[in-house]
C-alpha atoms as a PDB file:
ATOM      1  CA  UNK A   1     -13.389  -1.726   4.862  1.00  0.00           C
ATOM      2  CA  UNK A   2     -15.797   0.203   7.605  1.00  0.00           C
ATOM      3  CA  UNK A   3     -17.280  -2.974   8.279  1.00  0.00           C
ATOM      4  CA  UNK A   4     -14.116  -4.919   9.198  1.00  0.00           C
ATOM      5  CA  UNK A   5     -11.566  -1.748  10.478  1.00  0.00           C
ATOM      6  CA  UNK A   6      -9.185  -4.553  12.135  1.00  0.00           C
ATOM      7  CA  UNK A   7      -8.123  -7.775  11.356  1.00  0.00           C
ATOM      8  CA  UNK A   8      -7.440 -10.608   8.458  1.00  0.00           C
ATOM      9  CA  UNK A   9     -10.757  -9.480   6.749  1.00  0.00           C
ATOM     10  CA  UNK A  10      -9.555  -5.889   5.963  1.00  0.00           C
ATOM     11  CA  UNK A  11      -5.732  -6.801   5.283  1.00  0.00           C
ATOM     12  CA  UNK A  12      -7.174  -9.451   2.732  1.00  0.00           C
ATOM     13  CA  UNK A  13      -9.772  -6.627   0.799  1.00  0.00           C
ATOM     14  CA  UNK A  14      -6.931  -3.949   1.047  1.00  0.00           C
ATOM     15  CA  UNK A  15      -4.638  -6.237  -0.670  1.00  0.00           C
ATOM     16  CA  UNK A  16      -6.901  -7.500  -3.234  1.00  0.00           C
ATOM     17  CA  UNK A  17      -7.985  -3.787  -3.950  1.00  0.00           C
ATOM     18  CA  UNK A  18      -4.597  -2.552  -4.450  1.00  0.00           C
ATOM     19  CA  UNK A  19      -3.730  -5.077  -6.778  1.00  0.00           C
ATOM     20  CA  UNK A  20      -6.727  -4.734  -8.988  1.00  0.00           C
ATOM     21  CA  UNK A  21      -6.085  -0.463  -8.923  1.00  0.00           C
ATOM     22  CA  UNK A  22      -2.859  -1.522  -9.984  1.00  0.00           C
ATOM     23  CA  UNK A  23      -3.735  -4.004 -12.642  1.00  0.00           C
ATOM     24  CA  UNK A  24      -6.669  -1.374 -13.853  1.00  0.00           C
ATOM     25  CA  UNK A  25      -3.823   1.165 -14.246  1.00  0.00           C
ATOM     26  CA  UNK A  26      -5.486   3.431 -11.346  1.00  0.00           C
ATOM     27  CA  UNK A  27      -2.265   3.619  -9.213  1.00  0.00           C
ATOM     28  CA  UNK A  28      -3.509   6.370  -7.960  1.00  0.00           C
ATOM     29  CA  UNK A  29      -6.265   5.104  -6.379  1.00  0.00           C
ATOM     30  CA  UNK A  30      -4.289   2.462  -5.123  1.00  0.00           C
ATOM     31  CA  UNK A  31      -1.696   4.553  -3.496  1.00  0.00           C
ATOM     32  CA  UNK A  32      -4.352   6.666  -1.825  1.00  0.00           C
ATOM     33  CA  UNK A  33      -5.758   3.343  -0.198  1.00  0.00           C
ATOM     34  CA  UNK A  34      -2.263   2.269   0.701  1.00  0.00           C
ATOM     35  CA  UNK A  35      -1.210   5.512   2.407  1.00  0.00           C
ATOM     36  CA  UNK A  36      -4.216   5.996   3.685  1.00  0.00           C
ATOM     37  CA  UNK A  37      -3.517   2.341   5.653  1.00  0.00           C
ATOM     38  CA  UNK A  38       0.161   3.468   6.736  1.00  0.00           C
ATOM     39  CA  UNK A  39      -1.769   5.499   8.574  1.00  0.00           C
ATOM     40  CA  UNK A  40      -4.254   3.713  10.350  1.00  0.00           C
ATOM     41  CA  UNK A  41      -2.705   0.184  10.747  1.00  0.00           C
ATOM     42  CA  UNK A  42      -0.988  -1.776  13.123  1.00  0.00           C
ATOM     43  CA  UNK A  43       1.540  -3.079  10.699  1.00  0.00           C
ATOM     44  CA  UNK A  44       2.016  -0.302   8.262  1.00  0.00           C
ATOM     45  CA  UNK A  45       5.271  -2.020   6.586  1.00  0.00           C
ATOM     46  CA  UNK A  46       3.514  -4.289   4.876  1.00  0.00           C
ATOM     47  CA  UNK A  47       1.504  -1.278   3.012  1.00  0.00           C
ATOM     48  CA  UNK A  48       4.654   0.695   2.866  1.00  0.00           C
ATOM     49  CA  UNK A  49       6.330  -2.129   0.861  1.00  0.00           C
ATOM     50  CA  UNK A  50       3.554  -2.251  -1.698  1.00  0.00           C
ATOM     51  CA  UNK A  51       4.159   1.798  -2.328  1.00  0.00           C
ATOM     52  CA  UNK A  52       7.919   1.185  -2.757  1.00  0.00           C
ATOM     53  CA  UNK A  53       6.676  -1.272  -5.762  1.00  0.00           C
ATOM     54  CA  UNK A  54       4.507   0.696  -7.033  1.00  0.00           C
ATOM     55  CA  UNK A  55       7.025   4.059  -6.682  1.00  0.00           C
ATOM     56  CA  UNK A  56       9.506   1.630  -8.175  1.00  0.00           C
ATOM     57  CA  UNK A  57       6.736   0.632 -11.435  1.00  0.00           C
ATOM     58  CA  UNK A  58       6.805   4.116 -11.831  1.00  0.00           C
ATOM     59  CA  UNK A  59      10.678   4.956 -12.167  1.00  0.00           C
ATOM     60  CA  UNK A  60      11.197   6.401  -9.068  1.00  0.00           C
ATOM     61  CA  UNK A  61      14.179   4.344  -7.357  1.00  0.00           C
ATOM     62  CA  UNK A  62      14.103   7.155  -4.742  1.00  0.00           C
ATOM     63  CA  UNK A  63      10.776   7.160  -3.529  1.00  0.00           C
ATOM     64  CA  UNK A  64      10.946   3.260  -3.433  1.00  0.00           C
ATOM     65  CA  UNK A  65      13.564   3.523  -1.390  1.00  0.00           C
ATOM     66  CA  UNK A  66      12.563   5.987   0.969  1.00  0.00           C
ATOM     67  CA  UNK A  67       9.213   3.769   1.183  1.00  0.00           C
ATOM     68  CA  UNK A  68      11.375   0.623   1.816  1.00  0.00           C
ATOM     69  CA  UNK A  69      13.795   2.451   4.136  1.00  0.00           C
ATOM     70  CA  UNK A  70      10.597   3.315   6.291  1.00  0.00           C
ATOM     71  CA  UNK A  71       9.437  -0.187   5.854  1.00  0.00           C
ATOM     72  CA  UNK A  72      12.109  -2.001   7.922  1.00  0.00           C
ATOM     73  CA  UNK A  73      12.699   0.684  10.392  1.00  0.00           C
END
């Protein structure tokens, strides 16, 4: 992720990181890449959409809401 800090490159290894945290059962390591990328990008939505799921995998409607909520605003 250093090497690419902007563009398609990092987007596409963030995404494919999550996903396999997630599919490891390490959602916490995937949420700390994810909010750590609400911070830093230029289109944080799309991260802040993948929380709500992962909130919402969880059983917590109300975090997945709030995350969706800040999503589309």
């Amino acid at each position: 992720l250093a090497a690419h800090p902007d563009g398609y490159a990092h987007s596409g290894v963030v995404n494919g990181a999550s996903w396999i945290y997630h599919e490891l059962g390490d959602r916490r390591a995937a949420r700390a890449l994810l909010a750590r990328e609400v911070r830093t990008s230029r289109s944080p939505h799309y991260y802040l959409s993948d929380l709500a799921d992962l909130a919402e995998a969880e059983g917590d409607a109300t975090a997945a809401l709030r995350y969706f909520e800040r999503a589309y605003d």
